[in-house]
C-alpha atoms as a PDB file:
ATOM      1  CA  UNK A   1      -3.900  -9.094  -6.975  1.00  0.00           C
ATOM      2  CA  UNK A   2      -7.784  -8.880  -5.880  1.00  0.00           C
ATOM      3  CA  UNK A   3      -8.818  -5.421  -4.513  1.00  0.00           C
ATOM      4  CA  UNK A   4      -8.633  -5.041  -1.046  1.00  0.00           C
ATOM      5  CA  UNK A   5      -8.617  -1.850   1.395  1.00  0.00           C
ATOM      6  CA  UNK A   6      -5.145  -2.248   1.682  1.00  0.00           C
ATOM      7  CA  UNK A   7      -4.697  -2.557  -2.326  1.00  0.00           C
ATOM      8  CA  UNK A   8      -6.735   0.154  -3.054  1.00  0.00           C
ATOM      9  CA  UNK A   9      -4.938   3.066  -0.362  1.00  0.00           C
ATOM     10  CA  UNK A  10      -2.300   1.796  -1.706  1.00  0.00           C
ATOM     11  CA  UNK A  11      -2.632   2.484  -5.438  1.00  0.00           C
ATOM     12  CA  UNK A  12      -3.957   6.192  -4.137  1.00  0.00           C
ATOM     13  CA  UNK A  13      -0.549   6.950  -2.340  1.00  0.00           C
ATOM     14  CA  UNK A  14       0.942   5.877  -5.651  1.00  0.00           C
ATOM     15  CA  UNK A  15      -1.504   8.386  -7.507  1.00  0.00           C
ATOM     16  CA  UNK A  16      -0.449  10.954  -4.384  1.00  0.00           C
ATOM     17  CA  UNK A  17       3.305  10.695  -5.002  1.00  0.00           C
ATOM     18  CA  UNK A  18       2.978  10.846  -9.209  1.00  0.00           C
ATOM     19  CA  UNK A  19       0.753  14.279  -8.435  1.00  0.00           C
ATOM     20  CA  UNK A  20       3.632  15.613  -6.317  1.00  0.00           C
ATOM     21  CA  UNK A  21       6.416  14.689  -8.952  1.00  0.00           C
ATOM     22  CA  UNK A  22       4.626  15.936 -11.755  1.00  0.00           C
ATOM     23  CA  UNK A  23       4.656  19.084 -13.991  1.00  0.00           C
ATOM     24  CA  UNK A  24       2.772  18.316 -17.252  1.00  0.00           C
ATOM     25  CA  UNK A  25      -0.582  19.815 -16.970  1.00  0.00           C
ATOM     26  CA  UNK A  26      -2.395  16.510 -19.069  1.00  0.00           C
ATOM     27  CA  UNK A  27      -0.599  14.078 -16.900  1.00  0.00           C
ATOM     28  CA  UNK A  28      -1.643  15.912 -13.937  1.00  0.00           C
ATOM     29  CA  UNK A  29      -5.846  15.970 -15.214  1.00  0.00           C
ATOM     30  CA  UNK A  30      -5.388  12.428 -15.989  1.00  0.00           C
ATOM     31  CA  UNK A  31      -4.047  11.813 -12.217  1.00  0.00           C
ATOM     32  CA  UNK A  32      -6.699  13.735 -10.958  1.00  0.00           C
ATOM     33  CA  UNK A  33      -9.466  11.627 -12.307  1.00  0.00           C
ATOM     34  CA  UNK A  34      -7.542   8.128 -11.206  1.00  0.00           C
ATOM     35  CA  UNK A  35      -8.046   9.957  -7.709  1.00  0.00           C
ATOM     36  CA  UNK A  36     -11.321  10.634  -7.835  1.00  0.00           C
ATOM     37  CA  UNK A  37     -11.607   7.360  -9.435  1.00  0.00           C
ATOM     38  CA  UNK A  38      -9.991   5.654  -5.839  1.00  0.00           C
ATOM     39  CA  UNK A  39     -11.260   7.625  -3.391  1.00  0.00           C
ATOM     40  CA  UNK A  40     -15.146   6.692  -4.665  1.00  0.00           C
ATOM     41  CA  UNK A  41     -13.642   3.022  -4.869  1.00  0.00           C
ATOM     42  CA  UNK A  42     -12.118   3.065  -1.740  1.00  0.00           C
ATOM     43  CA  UNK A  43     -15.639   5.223  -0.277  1.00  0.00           C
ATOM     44  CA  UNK A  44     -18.174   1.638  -2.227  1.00  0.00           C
ATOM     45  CA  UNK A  45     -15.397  -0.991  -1.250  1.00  0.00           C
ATOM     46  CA  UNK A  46     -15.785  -0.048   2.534  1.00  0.00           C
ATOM     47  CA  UNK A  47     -19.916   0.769   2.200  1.00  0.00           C
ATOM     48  CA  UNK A  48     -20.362  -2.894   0.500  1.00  0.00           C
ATOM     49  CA  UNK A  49     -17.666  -4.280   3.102  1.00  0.00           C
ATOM     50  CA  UNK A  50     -19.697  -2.861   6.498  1.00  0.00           C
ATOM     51  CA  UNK A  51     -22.858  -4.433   5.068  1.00  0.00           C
ATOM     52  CA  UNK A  52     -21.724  -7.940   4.055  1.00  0.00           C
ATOM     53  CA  UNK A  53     -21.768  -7.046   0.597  1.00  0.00           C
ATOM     54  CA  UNK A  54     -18.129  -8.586   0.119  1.00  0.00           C
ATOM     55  CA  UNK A  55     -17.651 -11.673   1.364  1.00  0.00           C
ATOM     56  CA  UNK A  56     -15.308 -11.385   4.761  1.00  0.00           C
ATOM     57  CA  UNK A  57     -12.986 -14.373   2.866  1.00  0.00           C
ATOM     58  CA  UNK A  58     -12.302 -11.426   0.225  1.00  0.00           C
ATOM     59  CA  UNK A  59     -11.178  -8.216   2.790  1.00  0.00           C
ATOM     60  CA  UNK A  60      -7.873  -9.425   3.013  1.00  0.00           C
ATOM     61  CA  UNK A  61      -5.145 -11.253   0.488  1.00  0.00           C
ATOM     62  CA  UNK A  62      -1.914 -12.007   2.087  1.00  0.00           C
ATOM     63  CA  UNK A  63       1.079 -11.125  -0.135  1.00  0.00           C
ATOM     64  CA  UNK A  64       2.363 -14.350   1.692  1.00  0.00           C
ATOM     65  CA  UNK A  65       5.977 -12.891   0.508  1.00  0.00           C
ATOM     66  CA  UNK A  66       8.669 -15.904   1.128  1.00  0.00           C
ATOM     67  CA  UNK A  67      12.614 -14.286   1.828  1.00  0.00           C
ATOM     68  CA  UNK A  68      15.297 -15.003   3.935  1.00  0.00           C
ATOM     69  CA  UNK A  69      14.556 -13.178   7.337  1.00  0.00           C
ATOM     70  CA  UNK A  70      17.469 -13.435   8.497  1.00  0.00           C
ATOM     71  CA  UNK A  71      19.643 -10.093   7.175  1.00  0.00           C
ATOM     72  CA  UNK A  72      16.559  -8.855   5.292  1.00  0.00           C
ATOM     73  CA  UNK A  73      14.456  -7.751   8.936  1.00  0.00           C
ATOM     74  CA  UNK A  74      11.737  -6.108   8.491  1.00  0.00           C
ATOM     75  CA  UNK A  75       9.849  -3.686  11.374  1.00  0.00           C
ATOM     76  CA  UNK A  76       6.824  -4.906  12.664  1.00  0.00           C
ATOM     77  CA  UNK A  77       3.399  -2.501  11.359  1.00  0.00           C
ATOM     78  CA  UNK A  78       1.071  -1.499  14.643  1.00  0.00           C
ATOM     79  CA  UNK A  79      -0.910   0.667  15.156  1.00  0.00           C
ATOM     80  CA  UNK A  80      -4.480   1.768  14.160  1.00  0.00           C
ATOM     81  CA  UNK A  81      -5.871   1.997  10.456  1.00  0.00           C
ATOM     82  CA  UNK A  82      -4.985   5.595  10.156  1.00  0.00           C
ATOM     83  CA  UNK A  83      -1.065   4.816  11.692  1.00  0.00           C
ATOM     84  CA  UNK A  84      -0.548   1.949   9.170  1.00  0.00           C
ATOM     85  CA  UNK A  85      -2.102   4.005   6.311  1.00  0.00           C
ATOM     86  CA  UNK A  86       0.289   6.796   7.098  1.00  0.00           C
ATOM     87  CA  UNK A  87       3.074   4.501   7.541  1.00  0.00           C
ATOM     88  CA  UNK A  88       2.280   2.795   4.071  1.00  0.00           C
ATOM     89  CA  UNK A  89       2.513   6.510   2.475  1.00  0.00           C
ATOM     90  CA  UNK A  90       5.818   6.682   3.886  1.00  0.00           C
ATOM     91  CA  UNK A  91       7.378   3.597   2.486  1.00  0.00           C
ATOM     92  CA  UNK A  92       6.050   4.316  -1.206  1.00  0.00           C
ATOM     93  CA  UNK A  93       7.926   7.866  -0.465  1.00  0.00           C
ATOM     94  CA  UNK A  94      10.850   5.929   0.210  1.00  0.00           C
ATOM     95  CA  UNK A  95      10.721   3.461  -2.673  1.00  0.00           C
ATOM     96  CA  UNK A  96       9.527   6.062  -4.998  1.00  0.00           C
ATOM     97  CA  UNK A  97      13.395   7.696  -4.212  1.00  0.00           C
ATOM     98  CA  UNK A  98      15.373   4.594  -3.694  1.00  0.00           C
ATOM     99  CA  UNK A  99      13.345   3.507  -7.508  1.00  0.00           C
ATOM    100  CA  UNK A 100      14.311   6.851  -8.667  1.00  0.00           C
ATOM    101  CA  UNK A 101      18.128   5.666  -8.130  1.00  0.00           C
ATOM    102  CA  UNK A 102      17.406   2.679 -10.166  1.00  0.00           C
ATOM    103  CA  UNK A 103      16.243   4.244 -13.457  1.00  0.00           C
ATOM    104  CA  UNK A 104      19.763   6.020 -13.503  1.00  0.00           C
ATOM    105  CA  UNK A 105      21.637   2.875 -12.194  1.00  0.00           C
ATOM    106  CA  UNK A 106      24.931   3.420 -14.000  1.00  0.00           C
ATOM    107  CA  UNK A 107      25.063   6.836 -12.299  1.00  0.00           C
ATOM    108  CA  UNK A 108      25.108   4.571  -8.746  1.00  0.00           C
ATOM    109  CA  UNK A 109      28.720   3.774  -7.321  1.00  0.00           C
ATOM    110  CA  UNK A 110      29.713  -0.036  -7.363  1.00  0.00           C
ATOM    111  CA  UNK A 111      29.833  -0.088  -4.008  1.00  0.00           C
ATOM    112  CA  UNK A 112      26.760   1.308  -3.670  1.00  0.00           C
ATOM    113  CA  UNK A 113      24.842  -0.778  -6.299  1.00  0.00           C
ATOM    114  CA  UNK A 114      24.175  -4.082  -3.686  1.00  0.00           C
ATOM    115  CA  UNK A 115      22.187  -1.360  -0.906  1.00  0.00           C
ATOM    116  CA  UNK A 116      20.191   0.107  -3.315  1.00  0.00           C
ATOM    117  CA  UNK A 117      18.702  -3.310  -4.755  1.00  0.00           C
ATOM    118  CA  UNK A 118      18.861  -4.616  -0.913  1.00  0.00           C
ATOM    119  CA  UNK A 119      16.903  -1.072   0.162  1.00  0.00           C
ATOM    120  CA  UNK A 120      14.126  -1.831  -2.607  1.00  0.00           C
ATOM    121  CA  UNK A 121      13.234  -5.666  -1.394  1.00  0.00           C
ATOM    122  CA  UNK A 122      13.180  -4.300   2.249  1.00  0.00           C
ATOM    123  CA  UNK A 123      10.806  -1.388   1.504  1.00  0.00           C
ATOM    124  CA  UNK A 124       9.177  -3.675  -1.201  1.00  0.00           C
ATOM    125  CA  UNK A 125       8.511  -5.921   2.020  1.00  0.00           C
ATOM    126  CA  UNK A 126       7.593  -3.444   4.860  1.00  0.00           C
ATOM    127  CA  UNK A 127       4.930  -1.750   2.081  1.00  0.00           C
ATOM    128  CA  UNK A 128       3.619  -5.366   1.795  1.00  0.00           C
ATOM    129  CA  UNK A 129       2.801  -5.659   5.662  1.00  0.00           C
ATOM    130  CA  UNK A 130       1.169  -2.286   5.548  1.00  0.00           C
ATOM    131  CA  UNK A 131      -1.254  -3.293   3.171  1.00  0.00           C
ATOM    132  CA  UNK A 132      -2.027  -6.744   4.896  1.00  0.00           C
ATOM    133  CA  UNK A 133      -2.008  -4.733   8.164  1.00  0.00           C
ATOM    134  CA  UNK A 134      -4.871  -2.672   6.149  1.00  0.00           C
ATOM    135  CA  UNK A 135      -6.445  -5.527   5.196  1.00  0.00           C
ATOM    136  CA  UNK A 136      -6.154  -7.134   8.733  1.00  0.00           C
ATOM    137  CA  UNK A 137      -7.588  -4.529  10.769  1.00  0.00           C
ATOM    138  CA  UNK A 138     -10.472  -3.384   8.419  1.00  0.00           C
ATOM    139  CA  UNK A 139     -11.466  -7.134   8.442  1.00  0.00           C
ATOM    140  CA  UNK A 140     -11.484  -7.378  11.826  1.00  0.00           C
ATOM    141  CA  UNK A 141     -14.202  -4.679  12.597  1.00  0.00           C
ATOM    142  CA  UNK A 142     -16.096  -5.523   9.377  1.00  0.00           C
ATOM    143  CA  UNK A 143     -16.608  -8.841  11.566  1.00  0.00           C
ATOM    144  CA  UNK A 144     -16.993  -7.064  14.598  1.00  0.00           C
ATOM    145  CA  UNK A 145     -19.680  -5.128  12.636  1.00  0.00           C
ATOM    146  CA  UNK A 146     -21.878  -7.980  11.118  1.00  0.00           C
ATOM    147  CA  UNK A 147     -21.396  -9.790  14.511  1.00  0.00           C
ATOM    148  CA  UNK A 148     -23.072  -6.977  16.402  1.00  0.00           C
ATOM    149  CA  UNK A 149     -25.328  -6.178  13.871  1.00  0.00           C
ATOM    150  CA  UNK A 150     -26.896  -9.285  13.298  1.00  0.00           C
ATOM    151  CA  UNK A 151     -27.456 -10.325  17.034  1.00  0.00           C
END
């Protein structure tokens, strides 16, 4: 996947949740410097972004994810940048658990097996329209931006 805004807050949520879960004082210096790593990618990505440095075409990159709506419904993401940033750090929390039930799958009841694989392609989903929401809305007032900055 190309690096967007979306992509990239992603990934540091990711970094977020393996710092939180994590005891092992190398693993946690290694996280620590693929933070520091993001945040200064995140910081150049948005700098190059407000002054037309990246190419508007390449702000956004729609997962474009195909599924059967209907049974597999999904909520709609609104809200401002900082909502749908928070709201994408609160589906990885929830996949990072549901995953967690997945790497002891034998340990799952039958019954319960088809919800848990159903839970991950929903959250899978909703954490994909987060990070085109991202995408969306930084776009948009990247344009608004080099509109009003070059008239």
């Amino acid at each position: 996947m190309a690096e967007t805004l979306g992509s990239l807050c992603d990934k540091l949520t990711i970094v977020k949740l393996k710092q939180y879960h994590s005891q092992e004082e190398e693993r946690l210096k290694s996280l620590a410097g693929q933070e520091v790593q993001l945040q200064e990618e995140i910081d150049e990505f948005v700098r190059r972004a407000l002054v037309g440095g990246i190419p508007i075409e390449r702000l956004t990159f729609a997962s474009n994810k195909v599924w059967k709506k209907e049974g597999n419904e999904v909520a709609d993401v609104q809200g401002t940048l900082g909502t749908v940033f928070s709201m994408l750090a609160d589906v990885n929390c929830q996949l990072w658990h549901e995953q967690e039930k997945v790497y002891a799958f034998e340990s799952v009841p039958p019954e319960e097996k088809n919800a848990v694989v159903k839970q991950l392609a929903v959250l899978n989903l909703s954490r994909n329209r987060c990070i085109d929401e991202i995408d969306r809305q930084f776009s948009a007032v990247v344009r608004e931006r080099l509109a009003s900055s070059s008239s």
